[in-house]
Protein backbone atom coordinates (compact mmCIF):
# COMPACT_ATOMS: atom_id res chain seq x y z
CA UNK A 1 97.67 94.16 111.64
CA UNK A 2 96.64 92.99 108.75
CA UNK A 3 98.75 91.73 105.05
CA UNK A 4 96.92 95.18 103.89
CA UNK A 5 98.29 97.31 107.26
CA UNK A 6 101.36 95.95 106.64
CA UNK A 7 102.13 96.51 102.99
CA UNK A 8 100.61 100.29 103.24
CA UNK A 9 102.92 100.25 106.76
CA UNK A 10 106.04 99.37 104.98
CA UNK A 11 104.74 101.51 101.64
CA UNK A 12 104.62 97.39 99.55
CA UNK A 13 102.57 95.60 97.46
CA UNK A 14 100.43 93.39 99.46
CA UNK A 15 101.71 90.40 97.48
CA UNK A 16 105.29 90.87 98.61
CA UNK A 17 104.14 91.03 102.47
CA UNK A 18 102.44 87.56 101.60
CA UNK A 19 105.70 86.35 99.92
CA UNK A 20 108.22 87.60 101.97
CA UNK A 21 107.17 87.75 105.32
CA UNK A 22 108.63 84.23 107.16
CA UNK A 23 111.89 85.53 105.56
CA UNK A 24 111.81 88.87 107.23
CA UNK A 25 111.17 87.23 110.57
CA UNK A 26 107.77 88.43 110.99
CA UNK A 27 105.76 86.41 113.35
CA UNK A 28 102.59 85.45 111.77
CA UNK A 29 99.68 84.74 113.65
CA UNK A 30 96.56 82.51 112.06
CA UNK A 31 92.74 83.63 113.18
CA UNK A 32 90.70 81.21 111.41
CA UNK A 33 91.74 81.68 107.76
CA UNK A 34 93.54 84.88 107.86
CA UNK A 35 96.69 85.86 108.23
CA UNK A 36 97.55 88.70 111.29
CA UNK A 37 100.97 90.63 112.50
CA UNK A 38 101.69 92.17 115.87
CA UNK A 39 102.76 95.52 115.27
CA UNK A 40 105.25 94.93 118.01
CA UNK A 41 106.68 92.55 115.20
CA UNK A 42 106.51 94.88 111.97
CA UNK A 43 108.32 97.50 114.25
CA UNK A 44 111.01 94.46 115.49
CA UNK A 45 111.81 93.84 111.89
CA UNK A 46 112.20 97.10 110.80
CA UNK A 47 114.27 98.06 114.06
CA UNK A 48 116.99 94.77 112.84
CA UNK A 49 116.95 96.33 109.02
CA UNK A 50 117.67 99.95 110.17
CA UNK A 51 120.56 101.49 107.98
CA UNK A 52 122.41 103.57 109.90
């Protein structure tokens, strides 16, 4: 997924998914310049931050 999946995804600006994402525990993966997530790993984060 891309910074743009992701903030649409989680329904944030792009800019926090850049700023925020080591802190949430996202794995980020590097293919060439850009920056990708495993949607395995937006779904693991949001799975750990699930109010209940």
């Amino acid at each position: 997924m891309t910074p743009e999946d992701v903030s649409e995804y989680l329904a944030v600006p792009k800019k926090t998914v850049y700023a925020c994402w080591k802190s949430w525990g996202l794995k980020g993966i590097r293919v060439g310049k850009h920056l990708r997530f495993r949607e395995r790993s937006v779904e693991d984060y949001l799975t750990r931050n699930t109010v209940v």
